[in-house]
Protein backbone atom coordinates (compact mmCIF):
# COMPACT_ATOMS: atom_id res chain seq x y z
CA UNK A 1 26.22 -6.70 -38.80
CA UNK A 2 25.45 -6.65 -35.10
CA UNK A 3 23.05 -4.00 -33.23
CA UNK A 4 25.46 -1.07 -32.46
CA UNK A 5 27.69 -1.30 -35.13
CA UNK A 6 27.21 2.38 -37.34
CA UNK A 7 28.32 4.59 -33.63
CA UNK A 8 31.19 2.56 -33.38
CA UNK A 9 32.64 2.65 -36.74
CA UNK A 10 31.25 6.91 -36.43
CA UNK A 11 33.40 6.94 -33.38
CA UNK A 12 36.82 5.41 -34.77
CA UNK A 13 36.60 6.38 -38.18
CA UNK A 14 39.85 4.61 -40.36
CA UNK A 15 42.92 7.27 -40.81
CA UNK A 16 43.50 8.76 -44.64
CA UNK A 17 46.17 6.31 -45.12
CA UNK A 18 44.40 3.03 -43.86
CA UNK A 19 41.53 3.84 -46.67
CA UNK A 20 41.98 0.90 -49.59
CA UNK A 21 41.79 3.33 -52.50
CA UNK A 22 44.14 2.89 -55.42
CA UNK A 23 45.22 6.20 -55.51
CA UNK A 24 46.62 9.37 -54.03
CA UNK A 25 45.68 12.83 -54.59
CA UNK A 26 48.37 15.48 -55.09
CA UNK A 27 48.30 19.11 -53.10
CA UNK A 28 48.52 20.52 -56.80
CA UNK A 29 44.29 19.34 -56.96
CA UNK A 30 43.72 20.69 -54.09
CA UNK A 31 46.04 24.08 -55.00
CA UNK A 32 43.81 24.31 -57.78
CA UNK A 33 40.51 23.71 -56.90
CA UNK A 34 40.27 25.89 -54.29
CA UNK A 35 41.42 28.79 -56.38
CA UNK A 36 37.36 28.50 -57.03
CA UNK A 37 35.90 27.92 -53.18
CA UNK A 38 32.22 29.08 -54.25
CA UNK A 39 31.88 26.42 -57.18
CA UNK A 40 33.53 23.88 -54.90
CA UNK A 41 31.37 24.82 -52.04
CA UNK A 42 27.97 24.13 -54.29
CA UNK A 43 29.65 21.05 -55.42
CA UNK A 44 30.18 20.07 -52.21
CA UNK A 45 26.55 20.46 -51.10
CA UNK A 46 25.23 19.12 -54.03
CA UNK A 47 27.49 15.85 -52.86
CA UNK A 48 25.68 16.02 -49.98
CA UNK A 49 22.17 16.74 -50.83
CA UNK A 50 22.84 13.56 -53.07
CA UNK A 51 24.20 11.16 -50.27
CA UNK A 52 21.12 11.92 -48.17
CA UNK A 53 19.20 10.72 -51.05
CA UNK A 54 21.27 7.69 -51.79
CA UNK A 55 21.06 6.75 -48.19
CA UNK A 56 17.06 7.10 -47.75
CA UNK A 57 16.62 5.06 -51.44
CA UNK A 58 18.65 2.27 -50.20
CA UNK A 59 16.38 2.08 -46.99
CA UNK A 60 13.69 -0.08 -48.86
CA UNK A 61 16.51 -1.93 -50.79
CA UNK A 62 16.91 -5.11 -48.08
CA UNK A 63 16.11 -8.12 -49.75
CA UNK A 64 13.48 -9.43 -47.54
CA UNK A 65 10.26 -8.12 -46.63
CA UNK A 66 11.32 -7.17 -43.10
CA UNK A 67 14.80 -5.74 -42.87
CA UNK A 68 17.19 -5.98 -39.43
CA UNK A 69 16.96 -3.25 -37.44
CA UNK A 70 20.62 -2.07 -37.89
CA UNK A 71 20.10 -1.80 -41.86
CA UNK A 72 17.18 0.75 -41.36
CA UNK A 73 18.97 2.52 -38.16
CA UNK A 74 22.19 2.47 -40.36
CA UNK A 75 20.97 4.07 -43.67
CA UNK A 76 18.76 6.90 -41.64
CA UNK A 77 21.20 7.69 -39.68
CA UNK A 78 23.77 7.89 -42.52
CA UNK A 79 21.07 10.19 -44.02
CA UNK A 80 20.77 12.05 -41.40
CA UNK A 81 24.41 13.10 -41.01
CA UNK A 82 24.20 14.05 -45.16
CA UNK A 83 21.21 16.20 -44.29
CA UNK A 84 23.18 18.24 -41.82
CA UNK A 85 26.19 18.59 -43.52
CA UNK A 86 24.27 19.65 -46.52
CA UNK A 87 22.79 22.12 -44.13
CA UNK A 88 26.51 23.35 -43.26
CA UNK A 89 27.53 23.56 -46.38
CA UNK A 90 24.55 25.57 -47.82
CA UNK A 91 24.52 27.87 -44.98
CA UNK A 92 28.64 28.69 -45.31
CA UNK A 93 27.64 29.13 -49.00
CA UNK A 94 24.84 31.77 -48.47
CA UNK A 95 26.91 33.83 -45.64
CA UNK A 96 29.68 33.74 -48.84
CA UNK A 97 26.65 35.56 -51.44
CA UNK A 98 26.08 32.11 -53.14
CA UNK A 99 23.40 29.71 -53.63
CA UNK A 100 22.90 26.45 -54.65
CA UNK A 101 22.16 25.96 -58.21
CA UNK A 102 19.14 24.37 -59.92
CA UNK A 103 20.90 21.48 -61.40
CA UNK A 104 24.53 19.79 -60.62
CA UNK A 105 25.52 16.51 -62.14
CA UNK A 106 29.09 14.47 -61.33
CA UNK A 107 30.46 12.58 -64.02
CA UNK A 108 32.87 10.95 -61.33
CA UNK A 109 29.94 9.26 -59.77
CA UNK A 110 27.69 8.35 -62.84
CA UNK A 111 30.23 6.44 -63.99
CA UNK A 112 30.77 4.39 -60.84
CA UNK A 113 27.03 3.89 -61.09
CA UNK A 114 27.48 2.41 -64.53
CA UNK A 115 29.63 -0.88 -62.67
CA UNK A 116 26.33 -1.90 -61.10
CA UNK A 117 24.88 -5.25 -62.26
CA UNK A 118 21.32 -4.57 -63.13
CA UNK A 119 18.61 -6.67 -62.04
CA UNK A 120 20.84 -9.05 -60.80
CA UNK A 121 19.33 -9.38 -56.94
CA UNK A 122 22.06 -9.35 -54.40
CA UNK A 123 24.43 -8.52 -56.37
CA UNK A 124 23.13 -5.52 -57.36
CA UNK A 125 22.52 -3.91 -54.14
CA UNK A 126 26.16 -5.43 -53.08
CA UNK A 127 27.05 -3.35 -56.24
CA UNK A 128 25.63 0.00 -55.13
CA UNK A 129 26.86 -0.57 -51.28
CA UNK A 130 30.25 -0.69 -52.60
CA UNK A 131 29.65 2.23 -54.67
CA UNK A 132 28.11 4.20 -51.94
CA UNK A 133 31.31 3.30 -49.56
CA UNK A 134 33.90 4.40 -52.62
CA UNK A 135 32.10 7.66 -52.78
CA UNK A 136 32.38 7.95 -49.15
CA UNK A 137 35.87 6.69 -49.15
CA UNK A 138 37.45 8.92 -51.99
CA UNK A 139 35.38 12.10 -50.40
CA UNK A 140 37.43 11.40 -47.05
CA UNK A 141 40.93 11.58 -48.85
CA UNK A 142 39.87 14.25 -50.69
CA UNK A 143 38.18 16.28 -47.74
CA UNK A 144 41.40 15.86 -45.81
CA UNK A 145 43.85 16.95 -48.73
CA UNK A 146 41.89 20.41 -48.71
CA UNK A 147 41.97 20.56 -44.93
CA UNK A 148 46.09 20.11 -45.26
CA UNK A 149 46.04 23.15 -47.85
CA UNK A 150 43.52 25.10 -47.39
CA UNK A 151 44.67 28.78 -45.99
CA UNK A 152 41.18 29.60 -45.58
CA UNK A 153 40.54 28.84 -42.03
CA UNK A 154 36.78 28.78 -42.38
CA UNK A 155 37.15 26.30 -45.04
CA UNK A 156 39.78 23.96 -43.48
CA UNK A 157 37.66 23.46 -40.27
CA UNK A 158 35.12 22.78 -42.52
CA UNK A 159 36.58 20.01 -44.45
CA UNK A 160 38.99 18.69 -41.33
CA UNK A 161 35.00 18.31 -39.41
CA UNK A 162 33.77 16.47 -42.36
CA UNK A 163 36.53 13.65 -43.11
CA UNK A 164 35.66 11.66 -40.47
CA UNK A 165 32.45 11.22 -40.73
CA UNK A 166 32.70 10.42 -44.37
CA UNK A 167 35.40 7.72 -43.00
CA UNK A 168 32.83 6.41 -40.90
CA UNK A 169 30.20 6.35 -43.88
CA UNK A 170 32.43 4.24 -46.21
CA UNK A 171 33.17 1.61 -43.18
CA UNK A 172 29.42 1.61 -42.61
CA UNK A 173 28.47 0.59 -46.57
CA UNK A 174 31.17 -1.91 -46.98
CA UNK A 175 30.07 -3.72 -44.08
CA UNK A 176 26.59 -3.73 -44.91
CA UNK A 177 27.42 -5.44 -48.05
CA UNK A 178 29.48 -8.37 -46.37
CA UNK A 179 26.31 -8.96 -44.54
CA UNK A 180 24.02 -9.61 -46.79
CA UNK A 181 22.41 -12.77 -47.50
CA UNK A 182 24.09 -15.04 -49.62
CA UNK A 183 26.47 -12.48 -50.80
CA UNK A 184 29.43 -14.18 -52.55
CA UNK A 185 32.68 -13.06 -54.01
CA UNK A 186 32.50 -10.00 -51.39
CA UNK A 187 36.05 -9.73 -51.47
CA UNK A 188 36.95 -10.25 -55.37
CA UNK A 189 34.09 -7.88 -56.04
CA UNK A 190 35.64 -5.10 -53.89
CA UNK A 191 39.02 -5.53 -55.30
CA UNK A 192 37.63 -5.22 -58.55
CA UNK A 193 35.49 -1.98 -57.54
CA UNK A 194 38.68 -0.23 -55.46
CA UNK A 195 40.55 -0.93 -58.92
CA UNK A 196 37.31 0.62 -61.53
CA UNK A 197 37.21 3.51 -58.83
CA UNK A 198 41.13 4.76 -59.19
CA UNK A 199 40.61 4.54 -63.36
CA UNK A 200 37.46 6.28 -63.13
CA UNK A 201 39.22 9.70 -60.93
CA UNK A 202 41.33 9.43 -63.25
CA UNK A 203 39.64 9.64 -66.18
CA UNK A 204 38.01 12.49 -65.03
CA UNK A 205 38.12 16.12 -66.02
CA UNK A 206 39.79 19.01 -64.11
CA UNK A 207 37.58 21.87 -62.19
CA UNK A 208 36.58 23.14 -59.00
CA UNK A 209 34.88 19.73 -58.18
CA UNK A 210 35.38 16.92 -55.16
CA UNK A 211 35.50 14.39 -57.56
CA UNK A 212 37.35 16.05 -60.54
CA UNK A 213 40.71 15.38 -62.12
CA UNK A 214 43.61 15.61 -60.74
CA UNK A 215 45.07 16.97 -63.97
């Protein structure tokens, strides 16, 4: 990836419908869901608090001892963003009378983690680049399915702010994991992760949650 690339892809993020997911999600989730707007709101944070994370672990994950500058400028920056959007989030939650809670765990996104191939070099990190961009991905469809809904106004800025940077995120990981070295089966991998990612939303339970059900 060349020198430059993460403000560019920040700065033309990719539309809802241009995202490859393999699914849609109905304005009856989002109906429902926000029926609960604290719980979603310290699910949301959590999501972020969790990216940041993600973001500043895969730092030290390039292959070689020394890696390019736009891997390290790409993942703190991408950490960076979480931080302040976990920030956001927290503080809209507080001014509400809520708090973030001790513990918060997202079925939707340990069982994406479970597609990663272990201890299998480069294709492992590919694994949890692609990952990391269908989080990203799926949290920009869903972020701008609230915004569409939402009558809360507060809310609906909130989410309409936060779509495309999480655009930009998911371009940012994908492309990262085209460039690294001798990465094959890029594509056939990615089709195969876009399809795992549709049956794992699925599969997943209803609730005032991103990432939850969608019945």
């Amino acid at each position: 990836m060349r020198r430059g690339v993460y403000n560019a892809a920040m700065m033309c993020p990719a539309k809802v419908d241009e995202l490859p997911l393999r699914s849609t999600t109905p304005a009856s989730w989002a109906l429902r869901v926000l029926l609960d707007p604290m719980a979603l709101l310290n699910d949301h944070a959590w999501l972020e608090k969790k990216a940041a994370s993600n973001a500043l672990e895969l730092l030290n994950r390039w292959p070689e001892p020394c890696p390019p500058e736009n891997w390290v400028a790409s993942m703190t920056a991408i950490a960076r963003d979480e931080v302040e959007h976990l920030a956001l989030v927290v503080r809209l939650l507080a001014r509400r009378g809520g708090k973030l809670t001790k513990s918060h765990r997202s079925a939707y996104a340990s069982d994406l983690r479970k597609l990663v191939r272990m201890g299998r070099g480069n294709e492992e990190l590919m694994d949890r680049l692609m990952i990391s961009a269908l989080i990203e991905a799926r949290s920009c469809e869903r972020f701008a399915t609230l915004a569409e809904h939402c009558e809360d106004k507060e809310l609906a800025k909130l989410y309409r702010g936060l779509y495309a940077s999480e655009a930009g995120h998911y371009r940012i990981f994908i492309g990262l994991a085209r460039e690294l070295p001798d990465a094959e089966a890029v594509d056939t991998r990615w089709d195969e992760m876009l399809s795992a990612e549709a049956a794992t939303l699925a599969s997943q339970k209803p609730g005032p949650a991103v990432h939850s059900g969608a019945e």
